[in-house]
Structure formats: C-alpha cells, structure tokens
C-alpha atoms as a PDB file:
ATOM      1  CA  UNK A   1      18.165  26.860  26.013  1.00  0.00           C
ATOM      2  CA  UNK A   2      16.255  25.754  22.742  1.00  0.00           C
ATOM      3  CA  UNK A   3      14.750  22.899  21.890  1.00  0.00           C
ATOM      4  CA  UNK A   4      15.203  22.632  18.784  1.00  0.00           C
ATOM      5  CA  UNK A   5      18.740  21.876  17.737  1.00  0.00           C
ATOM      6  CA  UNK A   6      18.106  21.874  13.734  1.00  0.00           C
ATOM      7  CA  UNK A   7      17.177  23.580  11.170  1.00  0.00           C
ATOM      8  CA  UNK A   8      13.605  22.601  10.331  1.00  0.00           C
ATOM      9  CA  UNK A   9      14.483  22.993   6.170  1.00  0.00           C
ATOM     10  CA  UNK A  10      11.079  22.574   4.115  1.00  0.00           C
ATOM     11  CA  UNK A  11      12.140  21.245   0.614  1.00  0.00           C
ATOM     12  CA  UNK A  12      10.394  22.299  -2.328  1.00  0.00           C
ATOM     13  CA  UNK A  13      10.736  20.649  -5.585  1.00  0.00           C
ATOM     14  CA  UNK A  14       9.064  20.616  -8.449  1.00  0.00           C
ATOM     15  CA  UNK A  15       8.061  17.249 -10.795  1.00  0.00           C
ATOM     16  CA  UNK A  16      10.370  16.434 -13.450  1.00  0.00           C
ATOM     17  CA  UNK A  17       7.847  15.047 -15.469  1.00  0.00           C
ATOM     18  CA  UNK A  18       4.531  17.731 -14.953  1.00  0.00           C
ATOM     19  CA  UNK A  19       6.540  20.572 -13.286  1.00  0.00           C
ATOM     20  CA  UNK A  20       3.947  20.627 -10.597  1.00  0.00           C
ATOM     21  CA  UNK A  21       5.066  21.924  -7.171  1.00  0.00           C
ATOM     22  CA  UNK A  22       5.146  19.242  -4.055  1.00  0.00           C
ATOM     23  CA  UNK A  23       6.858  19.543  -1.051  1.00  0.00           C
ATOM     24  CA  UNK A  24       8.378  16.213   0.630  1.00  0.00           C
ATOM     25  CA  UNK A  25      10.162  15.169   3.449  1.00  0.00           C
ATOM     26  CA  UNK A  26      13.638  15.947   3.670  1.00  0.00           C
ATOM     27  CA  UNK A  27      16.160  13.224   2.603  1.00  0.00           C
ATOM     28  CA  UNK A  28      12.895  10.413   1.765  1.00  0.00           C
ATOM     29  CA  UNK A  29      12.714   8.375  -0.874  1.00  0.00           C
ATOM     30  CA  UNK A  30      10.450  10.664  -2.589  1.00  0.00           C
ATOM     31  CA  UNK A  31      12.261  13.742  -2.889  1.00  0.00           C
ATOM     32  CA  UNK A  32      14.822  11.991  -4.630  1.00  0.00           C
ATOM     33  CA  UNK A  33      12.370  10.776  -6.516  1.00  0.00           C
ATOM     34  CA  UNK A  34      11.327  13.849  -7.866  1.00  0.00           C
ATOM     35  CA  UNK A  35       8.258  13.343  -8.965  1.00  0.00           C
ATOM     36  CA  UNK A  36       4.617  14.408  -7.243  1.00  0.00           C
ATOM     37  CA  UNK A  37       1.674  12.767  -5.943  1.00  0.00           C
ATOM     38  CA  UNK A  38      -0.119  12.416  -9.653  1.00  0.00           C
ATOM     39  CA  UNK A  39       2.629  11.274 -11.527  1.00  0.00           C
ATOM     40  CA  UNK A  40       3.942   8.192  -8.753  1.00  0.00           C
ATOM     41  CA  UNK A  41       0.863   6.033  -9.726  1.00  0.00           C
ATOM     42  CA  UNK A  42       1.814   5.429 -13.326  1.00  0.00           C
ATOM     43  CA  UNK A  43       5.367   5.338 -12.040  1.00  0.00           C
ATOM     44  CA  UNK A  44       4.775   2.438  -9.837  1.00  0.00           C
ATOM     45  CA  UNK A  45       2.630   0.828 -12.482  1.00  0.00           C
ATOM     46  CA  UNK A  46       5.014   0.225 -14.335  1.00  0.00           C
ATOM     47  CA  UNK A  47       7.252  -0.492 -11.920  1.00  0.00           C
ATOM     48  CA  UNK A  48       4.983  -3.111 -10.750  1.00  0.00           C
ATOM     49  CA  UNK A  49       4.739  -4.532 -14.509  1.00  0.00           C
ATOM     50  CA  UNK A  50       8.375  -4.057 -15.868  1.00  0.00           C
ATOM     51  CA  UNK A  51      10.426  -4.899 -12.597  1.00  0.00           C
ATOM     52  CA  UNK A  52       8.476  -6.881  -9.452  1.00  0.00           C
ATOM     53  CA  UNK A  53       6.832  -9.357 -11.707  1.00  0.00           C
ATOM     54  CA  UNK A  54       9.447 -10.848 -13.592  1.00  0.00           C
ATOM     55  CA  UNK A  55      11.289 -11.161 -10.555  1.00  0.00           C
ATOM     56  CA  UNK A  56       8.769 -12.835  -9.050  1.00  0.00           C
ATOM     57  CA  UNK A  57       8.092 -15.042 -11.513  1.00  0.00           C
ATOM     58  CA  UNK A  58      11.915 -16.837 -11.624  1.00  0.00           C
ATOM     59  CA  UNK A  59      11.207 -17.119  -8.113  1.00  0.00           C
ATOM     60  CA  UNK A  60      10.373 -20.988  -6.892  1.00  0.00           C
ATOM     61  CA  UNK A  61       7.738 -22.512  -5.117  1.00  0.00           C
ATOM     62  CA  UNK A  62       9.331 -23.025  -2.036  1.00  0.00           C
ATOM     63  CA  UNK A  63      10.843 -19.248  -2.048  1.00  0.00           C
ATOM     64  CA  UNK A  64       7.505 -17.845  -2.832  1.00  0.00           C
ATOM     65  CA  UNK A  65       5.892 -19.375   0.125  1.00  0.00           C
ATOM     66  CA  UNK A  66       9.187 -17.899   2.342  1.00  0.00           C
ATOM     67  CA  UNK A  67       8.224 -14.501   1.246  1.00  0.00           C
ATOM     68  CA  UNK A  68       4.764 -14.561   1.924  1.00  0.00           C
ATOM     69  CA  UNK A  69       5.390 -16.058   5.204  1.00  0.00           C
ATOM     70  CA  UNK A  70       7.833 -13.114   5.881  1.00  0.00           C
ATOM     71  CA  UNK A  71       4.968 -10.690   4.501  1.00  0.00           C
ATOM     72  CA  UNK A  72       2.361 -12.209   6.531  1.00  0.00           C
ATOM     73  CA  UNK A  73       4.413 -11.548   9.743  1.00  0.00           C
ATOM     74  CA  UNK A  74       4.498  -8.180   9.389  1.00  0.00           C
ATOM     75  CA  UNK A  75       1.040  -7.875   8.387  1.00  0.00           C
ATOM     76  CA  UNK A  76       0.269  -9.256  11.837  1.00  0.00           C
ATOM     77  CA  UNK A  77       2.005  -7.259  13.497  1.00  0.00           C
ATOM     78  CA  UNK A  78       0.473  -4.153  11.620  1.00  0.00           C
ATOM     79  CA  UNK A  79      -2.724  -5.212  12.586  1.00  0.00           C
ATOM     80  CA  UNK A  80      -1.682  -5.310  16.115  1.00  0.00           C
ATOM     81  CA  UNK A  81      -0.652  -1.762  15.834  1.00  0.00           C
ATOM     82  CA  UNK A  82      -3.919  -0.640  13.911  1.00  0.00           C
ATOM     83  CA  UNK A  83      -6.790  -2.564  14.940  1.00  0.00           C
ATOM     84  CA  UNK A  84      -9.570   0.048  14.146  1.00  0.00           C
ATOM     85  CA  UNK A  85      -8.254   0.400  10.564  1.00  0.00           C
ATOM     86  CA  UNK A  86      -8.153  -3.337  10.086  1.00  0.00           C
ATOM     87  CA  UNK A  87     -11.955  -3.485  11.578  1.00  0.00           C
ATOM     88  CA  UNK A  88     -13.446  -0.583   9.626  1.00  0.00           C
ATOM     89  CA  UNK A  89     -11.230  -2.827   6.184  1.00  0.00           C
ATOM     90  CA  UNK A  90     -12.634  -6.307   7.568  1.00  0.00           C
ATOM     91  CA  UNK A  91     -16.341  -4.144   7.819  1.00  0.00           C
ATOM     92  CA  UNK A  92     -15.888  -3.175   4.017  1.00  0.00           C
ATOM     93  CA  UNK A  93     -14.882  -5.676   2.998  1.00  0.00           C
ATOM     94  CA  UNK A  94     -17.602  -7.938   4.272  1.00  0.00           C
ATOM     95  CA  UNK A  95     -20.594  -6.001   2.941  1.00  0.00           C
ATOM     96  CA  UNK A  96     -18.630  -5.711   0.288  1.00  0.00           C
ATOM     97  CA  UNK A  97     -18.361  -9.556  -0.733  1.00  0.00           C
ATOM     98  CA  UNK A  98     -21.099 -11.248   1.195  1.00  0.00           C
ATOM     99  CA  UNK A  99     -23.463 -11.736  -1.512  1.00  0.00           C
ATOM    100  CA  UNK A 100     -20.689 -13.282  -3.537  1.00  0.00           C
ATOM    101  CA  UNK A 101     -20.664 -16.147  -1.073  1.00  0.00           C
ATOM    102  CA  UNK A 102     -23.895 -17.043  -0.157  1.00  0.00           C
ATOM    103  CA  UNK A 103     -24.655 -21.247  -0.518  1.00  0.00           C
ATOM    104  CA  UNK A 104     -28.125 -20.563  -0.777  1.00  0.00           C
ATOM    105  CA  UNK A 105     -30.853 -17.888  -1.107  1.00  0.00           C
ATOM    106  CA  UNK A 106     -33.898 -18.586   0.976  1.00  0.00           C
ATOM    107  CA  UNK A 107     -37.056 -20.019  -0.609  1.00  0.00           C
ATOM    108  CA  UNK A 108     -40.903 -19.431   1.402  1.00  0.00           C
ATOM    109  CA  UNK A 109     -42.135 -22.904   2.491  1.00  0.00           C
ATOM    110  CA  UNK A 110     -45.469 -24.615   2.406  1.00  0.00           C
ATOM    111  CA  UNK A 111     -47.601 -23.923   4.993  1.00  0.00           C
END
C-alpha cells in the first residue's frame, strides 16, 4: 500500500505585478497573493504605512500594553523553541551596540 495518499501538486504562478515565475505552497497565503519574493517587500511597506499604523494609533494606552503583552508571550515561547537563533541574535546584537552604551572610556592613571 502507498504512503502517500495525495497528490503532491507543485503550483506555479507567475507575479502579477513583474511577471516573474515563483512557486509557493499550495493553498498559503502567498499564492493567493500572487506576487513573488521581490515585489512582497514594497507590498508590506506599504501595508505597514497605509493599514497597521493608523490602526494602531486609535488604539489606547491600556490596549496597547494588552497587545504587547500578548506579543511578548509568544515571543517567549519562540525563544524556547529556538534558543541557538536567539543566542547567535543576542551575540549580534551585543557587538553590535556595546559601544553605544559604554558610561565611561578608560583613562591611564598616574603612576
């Protein structure tokens, strides 16, 4: 008997904005979409600028800190799932910042 009790369909479509090629999952967000790797980025851009901000903006004080709180949950328990990714981020981002924070430089003293 088989193991495999579908189809395995590859979809192919093709960008409606470059006409570039890509090949998705089936039935995901991005093949209905329709549009490829290059041209998400601007897409979310202004996604980001014409849609989440406003909303989040009429949002109040006290609703603001609820999402964040909800937000910061799962970001927990992401880093419980990926602990070397969060350590090579946390490693980055450390050399990455640690002049920026530095209360004072050392100076030679008098002998």
């Amino acid at each position: 008997m088989s193991k495999h009790f579908y189809k395995d369909i590859k979809l192919i479509r093709f960008c409606k904005k470059c006409g570039v090629e890509y090949r998705p999952p089936r039935f995901s967000f991005f093949a209905s979409l329709r549009l490829c790797w290059v041209c998400r980025r601007p897409y979310y851009e202004k996604w980001y600028k014409e849609r989440f901000l406003p909303y989040w903006n009429r949002q109040t004080p006290e609703r603001k800190k609820e999402i964040k709180a909800q937000k910061h949950v799962v970001w927990l328990k992401w880093v419980e799932v990926n602990k070397e990714k969060r350590r090579a981020q946390a490693l980055l981002s450390y050399h990455k910042n640690k002049t920026k924070h530095k209360g004072r430089r050392h100076r030679k003293t008098a002998l």
